[in-house]
C-alpha atoms as a PDB file:
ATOM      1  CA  UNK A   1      39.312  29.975 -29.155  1.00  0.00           C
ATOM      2  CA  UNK A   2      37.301  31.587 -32.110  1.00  0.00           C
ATOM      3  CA  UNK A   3      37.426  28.074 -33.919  1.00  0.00           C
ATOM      4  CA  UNK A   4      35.904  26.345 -31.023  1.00  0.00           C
ATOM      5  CA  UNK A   5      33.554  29.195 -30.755  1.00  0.00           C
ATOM      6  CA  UNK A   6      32.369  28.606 -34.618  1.00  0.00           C
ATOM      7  CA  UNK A   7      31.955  24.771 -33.591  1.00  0.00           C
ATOM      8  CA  UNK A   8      29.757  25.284 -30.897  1.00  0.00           C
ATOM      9  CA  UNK A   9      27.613  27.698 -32.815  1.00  0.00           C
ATOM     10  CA  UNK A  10      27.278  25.084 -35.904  1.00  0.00           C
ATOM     11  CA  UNK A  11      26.458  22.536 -33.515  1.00  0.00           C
ATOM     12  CA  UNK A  12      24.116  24.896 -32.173  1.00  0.00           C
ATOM     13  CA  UNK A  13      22.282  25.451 -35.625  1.00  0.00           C
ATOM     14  CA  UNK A  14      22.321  21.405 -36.237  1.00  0.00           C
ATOM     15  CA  UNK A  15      20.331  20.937 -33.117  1.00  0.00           C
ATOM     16  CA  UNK A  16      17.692  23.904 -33.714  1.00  0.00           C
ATOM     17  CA  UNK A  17      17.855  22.124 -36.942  1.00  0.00           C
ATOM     18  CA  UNK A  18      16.634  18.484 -35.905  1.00  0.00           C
ATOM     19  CA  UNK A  19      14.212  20.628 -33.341  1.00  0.00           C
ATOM     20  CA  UNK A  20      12.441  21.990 -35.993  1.00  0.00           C
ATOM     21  CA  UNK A  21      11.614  18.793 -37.887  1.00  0.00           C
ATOM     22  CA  UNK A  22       8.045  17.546 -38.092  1.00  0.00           C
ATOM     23  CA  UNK A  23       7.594  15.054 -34.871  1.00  0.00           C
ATOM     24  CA  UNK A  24       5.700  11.911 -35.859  1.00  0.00           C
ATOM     25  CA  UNK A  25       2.486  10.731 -33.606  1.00  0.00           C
ATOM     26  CA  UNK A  26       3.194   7.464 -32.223  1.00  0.00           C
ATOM     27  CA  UNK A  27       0.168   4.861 -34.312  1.00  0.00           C
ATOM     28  CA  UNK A  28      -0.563   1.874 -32.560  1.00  0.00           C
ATOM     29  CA  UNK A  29      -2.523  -0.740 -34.663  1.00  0.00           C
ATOM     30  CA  UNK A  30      -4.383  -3.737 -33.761  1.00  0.00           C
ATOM     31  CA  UNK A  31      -3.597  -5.341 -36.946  1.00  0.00           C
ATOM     32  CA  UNK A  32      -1.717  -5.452 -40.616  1.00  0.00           C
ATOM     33  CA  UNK A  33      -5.081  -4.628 -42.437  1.00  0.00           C
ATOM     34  CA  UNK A  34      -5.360  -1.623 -39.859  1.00  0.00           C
ATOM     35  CA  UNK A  35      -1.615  -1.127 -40.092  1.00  0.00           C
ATOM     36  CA  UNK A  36      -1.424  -1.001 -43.857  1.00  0.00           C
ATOM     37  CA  UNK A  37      -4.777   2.182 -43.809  1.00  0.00           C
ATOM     38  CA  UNK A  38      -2.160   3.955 -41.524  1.00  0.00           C
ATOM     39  CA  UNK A  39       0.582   3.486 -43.718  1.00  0.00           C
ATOM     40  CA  UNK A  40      -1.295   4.552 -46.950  1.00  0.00           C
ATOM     41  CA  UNK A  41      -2.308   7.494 -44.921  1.00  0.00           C
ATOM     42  CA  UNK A  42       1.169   8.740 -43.953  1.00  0.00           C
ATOM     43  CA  UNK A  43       1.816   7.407 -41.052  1.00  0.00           C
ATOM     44  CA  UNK A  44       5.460   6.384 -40.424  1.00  0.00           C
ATOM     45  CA  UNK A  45       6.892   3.914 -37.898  1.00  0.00           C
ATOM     46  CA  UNK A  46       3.577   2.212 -37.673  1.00  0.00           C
ATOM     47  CA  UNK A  47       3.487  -0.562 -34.162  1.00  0.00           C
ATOM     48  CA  UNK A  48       1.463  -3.503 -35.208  1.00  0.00           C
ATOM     49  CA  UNK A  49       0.322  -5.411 -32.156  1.00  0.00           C
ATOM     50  CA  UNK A  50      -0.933  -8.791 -34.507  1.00  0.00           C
ATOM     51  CA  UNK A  51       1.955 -10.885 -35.685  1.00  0.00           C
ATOM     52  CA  UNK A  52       1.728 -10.541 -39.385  1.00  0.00           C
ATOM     53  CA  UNK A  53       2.271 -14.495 -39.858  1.00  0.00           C
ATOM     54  CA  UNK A  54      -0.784 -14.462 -37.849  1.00  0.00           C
ATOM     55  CA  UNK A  55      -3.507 -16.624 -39.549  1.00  0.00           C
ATOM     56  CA  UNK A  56      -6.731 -15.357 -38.041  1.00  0.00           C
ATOM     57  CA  UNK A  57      -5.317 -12.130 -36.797  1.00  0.00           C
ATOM     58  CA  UNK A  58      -8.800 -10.923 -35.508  1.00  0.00           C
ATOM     59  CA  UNK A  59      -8.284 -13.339 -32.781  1.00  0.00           C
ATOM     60  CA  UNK A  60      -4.898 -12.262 -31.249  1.00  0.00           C
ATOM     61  CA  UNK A  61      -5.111 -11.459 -27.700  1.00  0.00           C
ATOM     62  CA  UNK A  62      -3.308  -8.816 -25.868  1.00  0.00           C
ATOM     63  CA  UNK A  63       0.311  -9.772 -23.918  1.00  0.00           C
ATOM     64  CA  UNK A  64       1.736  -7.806 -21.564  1.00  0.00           C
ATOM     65  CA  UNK A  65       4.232  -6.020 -23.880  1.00  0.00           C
ATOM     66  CA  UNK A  66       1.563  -4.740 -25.764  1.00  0.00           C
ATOM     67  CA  UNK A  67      -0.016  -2.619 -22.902  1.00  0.00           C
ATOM     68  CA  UNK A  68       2.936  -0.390 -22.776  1.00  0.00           C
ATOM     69  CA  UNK A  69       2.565   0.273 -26.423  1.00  0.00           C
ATOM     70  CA  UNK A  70      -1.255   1.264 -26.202  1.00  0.00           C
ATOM     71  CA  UNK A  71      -0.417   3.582 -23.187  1.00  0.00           C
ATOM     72  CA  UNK A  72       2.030   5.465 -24.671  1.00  0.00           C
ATOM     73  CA  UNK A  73       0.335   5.604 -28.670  1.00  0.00           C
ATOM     74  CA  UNK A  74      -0.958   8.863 -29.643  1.00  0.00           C
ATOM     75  CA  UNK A  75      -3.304   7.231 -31.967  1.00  0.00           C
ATOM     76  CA  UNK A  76      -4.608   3.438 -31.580  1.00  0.00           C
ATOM     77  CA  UNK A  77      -6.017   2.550 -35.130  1.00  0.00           C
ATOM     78  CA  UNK A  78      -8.456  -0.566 -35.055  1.00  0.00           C
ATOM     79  CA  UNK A  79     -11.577  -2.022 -36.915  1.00  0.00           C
ATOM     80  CA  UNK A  80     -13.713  -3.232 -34.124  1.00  0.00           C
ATOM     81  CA  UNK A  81     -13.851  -6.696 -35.206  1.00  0.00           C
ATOM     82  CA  UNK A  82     -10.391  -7.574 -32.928  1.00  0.00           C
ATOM     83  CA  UNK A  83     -10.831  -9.769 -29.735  1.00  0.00           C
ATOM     84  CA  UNK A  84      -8.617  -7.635 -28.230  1.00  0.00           C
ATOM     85  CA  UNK A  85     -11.145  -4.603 -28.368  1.00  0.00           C
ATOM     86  CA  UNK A  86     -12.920  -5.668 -25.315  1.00  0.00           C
ATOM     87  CA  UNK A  87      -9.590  -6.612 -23.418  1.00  0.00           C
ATOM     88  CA  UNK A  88      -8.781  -2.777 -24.037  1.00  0.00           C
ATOM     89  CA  UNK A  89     -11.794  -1.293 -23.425  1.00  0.00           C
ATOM     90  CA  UNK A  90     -12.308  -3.465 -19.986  1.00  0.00           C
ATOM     91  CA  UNK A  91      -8.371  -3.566 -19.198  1.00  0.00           C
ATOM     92  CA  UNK A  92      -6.929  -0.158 -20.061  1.00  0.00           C
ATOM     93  CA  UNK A  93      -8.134   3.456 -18.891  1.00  0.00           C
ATOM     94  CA  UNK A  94      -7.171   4.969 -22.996  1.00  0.00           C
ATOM     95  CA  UNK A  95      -8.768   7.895 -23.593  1.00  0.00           C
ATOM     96  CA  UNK A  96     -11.221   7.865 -26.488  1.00  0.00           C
ATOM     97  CA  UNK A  97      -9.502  10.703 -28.171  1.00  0.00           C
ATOM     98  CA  UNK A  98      -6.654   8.548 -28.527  1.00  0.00           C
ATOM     99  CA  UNK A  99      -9.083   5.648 -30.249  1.00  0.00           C
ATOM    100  CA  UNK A 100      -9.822   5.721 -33.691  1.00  0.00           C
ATOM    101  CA  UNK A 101     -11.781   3.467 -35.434  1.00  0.00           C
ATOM    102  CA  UNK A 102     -11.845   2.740 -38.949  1.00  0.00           C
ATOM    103  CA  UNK A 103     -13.915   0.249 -41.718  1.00  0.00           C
ATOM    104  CA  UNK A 104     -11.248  -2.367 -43.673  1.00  0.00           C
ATOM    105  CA  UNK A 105     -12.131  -3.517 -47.124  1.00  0.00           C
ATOM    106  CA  UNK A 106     -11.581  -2.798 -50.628  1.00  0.00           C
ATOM    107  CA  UNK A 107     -14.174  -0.700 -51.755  1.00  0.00           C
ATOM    108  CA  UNK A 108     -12.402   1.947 -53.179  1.00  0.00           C
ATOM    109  CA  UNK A 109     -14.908   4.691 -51.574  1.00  0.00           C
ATOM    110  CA  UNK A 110     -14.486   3.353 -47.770  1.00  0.00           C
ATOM    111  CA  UNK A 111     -10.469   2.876 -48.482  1.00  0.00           C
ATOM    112  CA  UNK A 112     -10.782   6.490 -48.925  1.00  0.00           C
ATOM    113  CA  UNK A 113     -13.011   7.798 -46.107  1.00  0.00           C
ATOM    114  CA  UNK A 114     -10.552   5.184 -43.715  1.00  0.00           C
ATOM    115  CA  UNK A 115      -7.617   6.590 -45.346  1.00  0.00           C
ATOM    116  CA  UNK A 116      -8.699  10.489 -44.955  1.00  0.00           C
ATOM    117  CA  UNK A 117      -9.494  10.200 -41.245  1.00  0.00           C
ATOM    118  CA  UNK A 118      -6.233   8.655 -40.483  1.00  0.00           C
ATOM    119  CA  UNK A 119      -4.121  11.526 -42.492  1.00  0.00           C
ATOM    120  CA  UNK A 120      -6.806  14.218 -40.736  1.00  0.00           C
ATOM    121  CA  UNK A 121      -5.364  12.817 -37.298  1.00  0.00           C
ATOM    122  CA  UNK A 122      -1.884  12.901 -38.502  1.00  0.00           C
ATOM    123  CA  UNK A 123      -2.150  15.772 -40.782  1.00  0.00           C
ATOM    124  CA  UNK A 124      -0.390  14.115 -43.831  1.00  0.00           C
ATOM    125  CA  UNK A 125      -3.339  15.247 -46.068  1.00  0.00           C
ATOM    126  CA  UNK A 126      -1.507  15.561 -49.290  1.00  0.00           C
ATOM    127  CA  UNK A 127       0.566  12.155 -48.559  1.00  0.00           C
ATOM    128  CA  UNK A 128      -2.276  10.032 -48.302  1.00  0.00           C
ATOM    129  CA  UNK A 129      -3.972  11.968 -51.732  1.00  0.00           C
ATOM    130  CA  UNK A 130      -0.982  10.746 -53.128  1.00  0.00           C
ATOM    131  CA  UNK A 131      -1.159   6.745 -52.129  1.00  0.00           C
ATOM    132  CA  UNK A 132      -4.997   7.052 -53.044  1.00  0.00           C
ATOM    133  CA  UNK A 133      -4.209   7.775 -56.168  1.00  0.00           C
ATOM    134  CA  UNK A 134      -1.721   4.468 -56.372  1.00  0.00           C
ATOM    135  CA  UNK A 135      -4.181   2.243 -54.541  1.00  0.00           C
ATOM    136  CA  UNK A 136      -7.326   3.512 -57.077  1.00  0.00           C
ATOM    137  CA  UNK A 137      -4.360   2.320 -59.776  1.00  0.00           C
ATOM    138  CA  UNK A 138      -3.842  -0.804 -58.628  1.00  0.00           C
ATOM    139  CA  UNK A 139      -7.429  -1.588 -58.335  1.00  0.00           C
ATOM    140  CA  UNK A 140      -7.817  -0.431 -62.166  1.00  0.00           C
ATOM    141  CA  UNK A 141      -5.042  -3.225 -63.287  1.00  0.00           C
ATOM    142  CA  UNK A 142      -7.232  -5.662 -60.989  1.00  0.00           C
ATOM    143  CA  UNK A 143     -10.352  -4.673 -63.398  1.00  0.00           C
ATOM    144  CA  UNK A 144      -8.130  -4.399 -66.745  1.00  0.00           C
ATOM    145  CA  UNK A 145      -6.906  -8.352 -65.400  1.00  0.00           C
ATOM    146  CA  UNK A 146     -10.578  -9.640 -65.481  1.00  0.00           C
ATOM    147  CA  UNK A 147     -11.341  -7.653 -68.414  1.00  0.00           C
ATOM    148  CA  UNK A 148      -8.547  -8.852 -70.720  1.00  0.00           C
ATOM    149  CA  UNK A 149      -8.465 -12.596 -69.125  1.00  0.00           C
ATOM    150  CA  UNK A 150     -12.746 -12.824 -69.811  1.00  0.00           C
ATOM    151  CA  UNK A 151     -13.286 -13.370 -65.803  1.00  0.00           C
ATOM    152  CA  UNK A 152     -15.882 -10.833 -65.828  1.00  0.00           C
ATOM    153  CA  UNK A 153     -17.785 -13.283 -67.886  1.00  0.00           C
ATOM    154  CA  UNK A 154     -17.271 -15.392 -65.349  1.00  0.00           C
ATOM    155  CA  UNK A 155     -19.877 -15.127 -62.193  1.00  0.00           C
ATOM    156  CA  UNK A 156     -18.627 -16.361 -58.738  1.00  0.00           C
ATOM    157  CA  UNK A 157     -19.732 -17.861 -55.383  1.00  0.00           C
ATOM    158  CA  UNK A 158     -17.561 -15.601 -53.063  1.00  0.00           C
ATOM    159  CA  UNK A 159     -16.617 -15.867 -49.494  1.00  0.00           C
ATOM    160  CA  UNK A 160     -18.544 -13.172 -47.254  1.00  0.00           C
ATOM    161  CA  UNK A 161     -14.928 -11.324 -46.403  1.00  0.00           C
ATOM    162  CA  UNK A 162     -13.748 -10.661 -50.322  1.00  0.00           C
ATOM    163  CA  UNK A 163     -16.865  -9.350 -51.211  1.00  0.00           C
ATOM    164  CA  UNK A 164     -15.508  -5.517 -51.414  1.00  0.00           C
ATOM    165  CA  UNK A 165     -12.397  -6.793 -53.468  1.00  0.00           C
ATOM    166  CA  UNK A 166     -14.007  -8.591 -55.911  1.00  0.00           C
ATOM    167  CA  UNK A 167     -16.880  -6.515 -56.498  1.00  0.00           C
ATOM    168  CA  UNK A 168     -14.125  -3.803 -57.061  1.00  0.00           C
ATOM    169  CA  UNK A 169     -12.041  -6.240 -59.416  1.00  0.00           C
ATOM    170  CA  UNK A 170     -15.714  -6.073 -62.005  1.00  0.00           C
ATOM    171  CA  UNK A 171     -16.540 -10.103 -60.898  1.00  0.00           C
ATOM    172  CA  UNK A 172     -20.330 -10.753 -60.780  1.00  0.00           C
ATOM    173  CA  UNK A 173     -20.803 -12.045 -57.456  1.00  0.00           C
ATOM    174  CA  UNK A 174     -24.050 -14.573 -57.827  1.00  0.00           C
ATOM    175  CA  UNK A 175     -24.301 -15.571 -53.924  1.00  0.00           C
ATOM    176  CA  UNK A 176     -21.919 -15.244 -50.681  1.00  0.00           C
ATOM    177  CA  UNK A 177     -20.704 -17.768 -48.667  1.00  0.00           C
ATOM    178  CA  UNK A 178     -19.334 -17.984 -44.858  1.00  0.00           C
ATOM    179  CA  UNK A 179     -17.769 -16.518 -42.514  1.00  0.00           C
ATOM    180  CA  UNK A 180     -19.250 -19.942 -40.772  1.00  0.00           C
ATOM    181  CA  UNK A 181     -18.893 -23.285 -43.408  1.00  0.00           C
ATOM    182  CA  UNK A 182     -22.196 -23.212 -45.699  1.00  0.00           C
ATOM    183  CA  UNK A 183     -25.172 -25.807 -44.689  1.00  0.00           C
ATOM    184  CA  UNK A 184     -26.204 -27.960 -46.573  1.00  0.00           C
ATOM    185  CA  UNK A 185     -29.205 -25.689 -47.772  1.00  0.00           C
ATOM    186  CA  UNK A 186     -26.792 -23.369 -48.976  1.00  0.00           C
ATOM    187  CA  UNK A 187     -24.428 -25.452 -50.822  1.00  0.00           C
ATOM    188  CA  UNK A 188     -27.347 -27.159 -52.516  1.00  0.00           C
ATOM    189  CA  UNK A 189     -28.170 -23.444 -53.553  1.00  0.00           C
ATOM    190  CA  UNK A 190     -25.098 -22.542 -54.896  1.00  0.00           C
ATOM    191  CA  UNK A 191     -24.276 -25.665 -56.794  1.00  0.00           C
ATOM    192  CA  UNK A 192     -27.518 -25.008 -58.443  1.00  0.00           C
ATOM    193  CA  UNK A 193     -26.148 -21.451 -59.786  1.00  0.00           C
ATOM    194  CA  UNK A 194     -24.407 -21.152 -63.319  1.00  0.00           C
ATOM    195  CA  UNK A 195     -21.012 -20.099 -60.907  1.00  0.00           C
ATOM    196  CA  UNK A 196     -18.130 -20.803 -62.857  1.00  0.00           C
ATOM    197  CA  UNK A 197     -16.203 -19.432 -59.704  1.00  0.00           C
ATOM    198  CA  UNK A 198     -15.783 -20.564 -56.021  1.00  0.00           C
ATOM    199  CA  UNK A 199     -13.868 -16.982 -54.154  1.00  0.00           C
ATOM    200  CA  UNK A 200     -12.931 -18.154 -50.850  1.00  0.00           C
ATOM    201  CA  UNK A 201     -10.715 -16.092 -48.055  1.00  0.00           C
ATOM    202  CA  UNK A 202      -7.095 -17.511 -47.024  1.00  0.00           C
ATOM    203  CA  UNK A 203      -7.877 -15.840 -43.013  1.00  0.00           C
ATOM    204  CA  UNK A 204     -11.175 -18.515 -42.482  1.00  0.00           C
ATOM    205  CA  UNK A 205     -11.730 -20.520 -45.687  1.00  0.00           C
ATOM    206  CA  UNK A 206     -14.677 -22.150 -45.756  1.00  0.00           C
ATOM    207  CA  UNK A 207     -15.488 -22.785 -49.221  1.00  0.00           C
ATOM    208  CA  UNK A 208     -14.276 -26.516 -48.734  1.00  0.00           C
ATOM    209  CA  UNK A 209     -17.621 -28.149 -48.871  1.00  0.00           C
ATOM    210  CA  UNK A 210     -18.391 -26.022 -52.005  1.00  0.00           C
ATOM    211  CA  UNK A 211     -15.058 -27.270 -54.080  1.00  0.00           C
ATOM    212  CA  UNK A 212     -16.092 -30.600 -53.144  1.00  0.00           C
ATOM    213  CA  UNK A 213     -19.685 -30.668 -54.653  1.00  0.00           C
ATOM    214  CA  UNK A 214     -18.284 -28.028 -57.559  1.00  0.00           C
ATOM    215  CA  UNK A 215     -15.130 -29.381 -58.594  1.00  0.00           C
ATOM    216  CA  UNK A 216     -15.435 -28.564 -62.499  1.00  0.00           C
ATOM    217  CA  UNK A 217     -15.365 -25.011 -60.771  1.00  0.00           C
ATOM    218  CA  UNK A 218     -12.326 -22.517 -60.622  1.00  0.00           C
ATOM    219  CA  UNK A 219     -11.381 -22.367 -57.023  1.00  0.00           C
ATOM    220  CA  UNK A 220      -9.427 -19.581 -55.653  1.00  0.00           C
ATOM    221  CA  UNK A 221      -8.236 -18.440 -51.949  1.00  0.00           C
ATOM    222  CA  UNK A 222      -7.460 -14.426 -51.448  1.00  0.00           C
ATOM    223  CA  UNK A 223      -5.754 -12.541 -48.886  1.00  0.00           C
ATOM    224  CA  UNK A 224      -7.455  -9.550 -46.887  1.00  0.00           C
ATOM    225  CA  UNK A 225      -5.241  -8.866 -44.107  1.00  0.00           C
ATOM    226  CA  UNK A 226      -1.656  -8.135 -45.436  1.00  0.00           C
ATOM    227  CA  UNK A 227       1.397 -10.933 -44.078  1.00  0.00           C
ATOM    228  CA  UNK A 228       1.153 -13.831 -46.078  1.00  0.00           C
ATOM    229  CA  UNK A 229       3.486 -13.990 -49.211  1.00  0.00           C
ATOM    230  CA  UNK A 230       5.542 -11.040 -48.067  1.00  0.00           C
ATOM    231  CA  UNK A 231       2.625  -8.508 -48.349  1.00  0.00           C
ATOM    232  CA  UNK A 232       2.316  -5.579 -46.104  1.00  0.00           C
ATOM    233  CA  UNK A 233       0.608  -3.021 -48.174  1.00  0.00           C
ATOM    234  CA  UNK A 234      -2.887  -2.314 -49.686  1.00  0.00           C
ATOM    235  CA  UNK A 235      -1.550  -2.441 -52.811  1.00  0.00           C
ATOM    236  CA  UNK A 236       0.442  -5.467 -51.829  1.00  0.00           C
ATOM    237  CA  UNK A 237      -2.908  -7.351 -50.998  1.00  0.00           C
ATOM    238  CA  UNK A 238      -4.637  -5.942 -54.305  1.00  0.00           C
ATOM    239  CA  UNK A 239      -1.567  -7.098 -56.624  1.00  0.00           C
ATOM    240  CA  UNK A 240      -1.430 -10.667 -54.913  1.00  0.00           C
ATOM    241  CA  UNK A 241      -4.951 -11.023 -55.167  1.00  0.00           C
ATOM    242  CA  UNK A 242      -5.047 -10.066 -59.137  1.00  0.00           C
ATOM    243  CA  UNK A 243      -2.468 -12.102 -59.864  1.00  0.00           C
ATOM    244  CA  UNK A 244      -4.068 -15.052 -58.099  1.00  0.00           C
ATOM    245  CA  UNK A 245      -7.349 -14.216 -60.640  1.00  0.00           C
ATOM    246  CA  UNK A 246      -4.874 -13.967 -63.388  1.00  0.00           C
ATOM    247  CA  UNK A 247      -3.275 -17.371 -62.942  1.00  0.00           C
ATOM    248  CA  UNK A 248      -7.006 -18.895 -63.352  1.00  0.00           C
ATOM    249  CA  UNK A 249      -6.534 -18.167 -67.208  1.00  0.00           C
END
């Protein structure tokens, strides 16, 4: 009797126990870029609703299983950019409070306001201080890279959505290209620049025309949105993309 007494009371304790652990909010995002802010920011257990093999993940478009995630998310994480956006705000009666919108790039200044808001909602503060400090890092090898391989020496013509990263990495950036393909204004422009680099983005390339009337240029195709080549981080994104600069020299 007393033994099955003492059993009952540990079991007791192990379930106040497991009560008192910290309950995760349920994060819902649109995307892997929006997906990979909410991990850097603490979140755990993150739903992505965009198939990360997705190749223009901007462009999914809600099914049916998704609305079941949305409804029941505490916090819905998205850029504003999705096609899905309007199917939400049209479709679904979520309460803004549960919405919270956030800029994607890789300026290391907007990573962190994105970042901060996320962990303000979750209240992993001191987490996401933590992966700021790893994502600053691997931005600093990304600049060390073009140091040491002379790519800062070398300006670029740079697709509209890698801007952010490659102004980060310390690449001159002479003129921007896309998200549409260039006219033929434009290309005449830019082959007319002392470019030694065409930057174009894997998601919507459209440097094409460019590597065509500029092939004694270096051409190169970075990722934004994490998925392809196993990536699912920020960091992830910002090592693939450095090494892809690296393997230019």
């Amino acid at each position: 009797m007393k033994r099955s007494i003492c059993v009952l009371f540990v079991l007791h304790l192990l379930v106040s126990c497991n009560n008192n652990q910290p309950q995760y909010a349920e994060v819902v995002a649109t995307n892997a870029w929006t997906a990979a802010y909410a991990l850097a920011a603490g979140a755990t257990d993150v739903r992505v609703l965009t198939p990360y093999e997705m190749t223009h993940p901007s462009e999914y478009e809600l099914r049916p299983g998704d609305i079941t995630h949305l409804n029941n998310a505490e916090i819905i994480i998205y850029a504003g950019y999705e096609v899905m956006m309007e199917q939400i705000r049209s479709g679904l009666k979520i309460p803004d409070e549960k919405m919270l919108q956030i800029y994607t790039s890789y300026n290391m200044d907007e990573i962190e306001n994105s970042v901060m808001q996320i962990a303000r909602k979750l209240g992993t503060g001191e987490l996401a201080l933590k992966n700021l400090d790893e994502i600053r890092e691997s931005l600093e090898n990304a600049q060390k890279v073009v140091a040491e391989s002379g790519l800062e020496n070398s300006p670029a013509v740079v697709h509209f959505f890698q801007q952010s990263f490659v102004e980060e990495a310390g690449i001159e950036i002479l003129d921007v290209f896309g998200p549409a393909p260039p006219e033929p204004r434009q290309i005449l422009e830019m082959t007319q620049t002392d470019a030694a680099l065409i930057i174009d983005n894997a998601h919507n390339p459209s440097g094409g025309a460019l590597r065509e009337t500029m092939p004694e240029k270096e051409y190169v195709v970075l990722l934004n949105f994490p998925g392809a080549h196993d990536t699912r981080t920020l960091e992830d994104v910002i090592e693939y993309n450095t090494n892809q600069l690296q393997s230019l020299r």
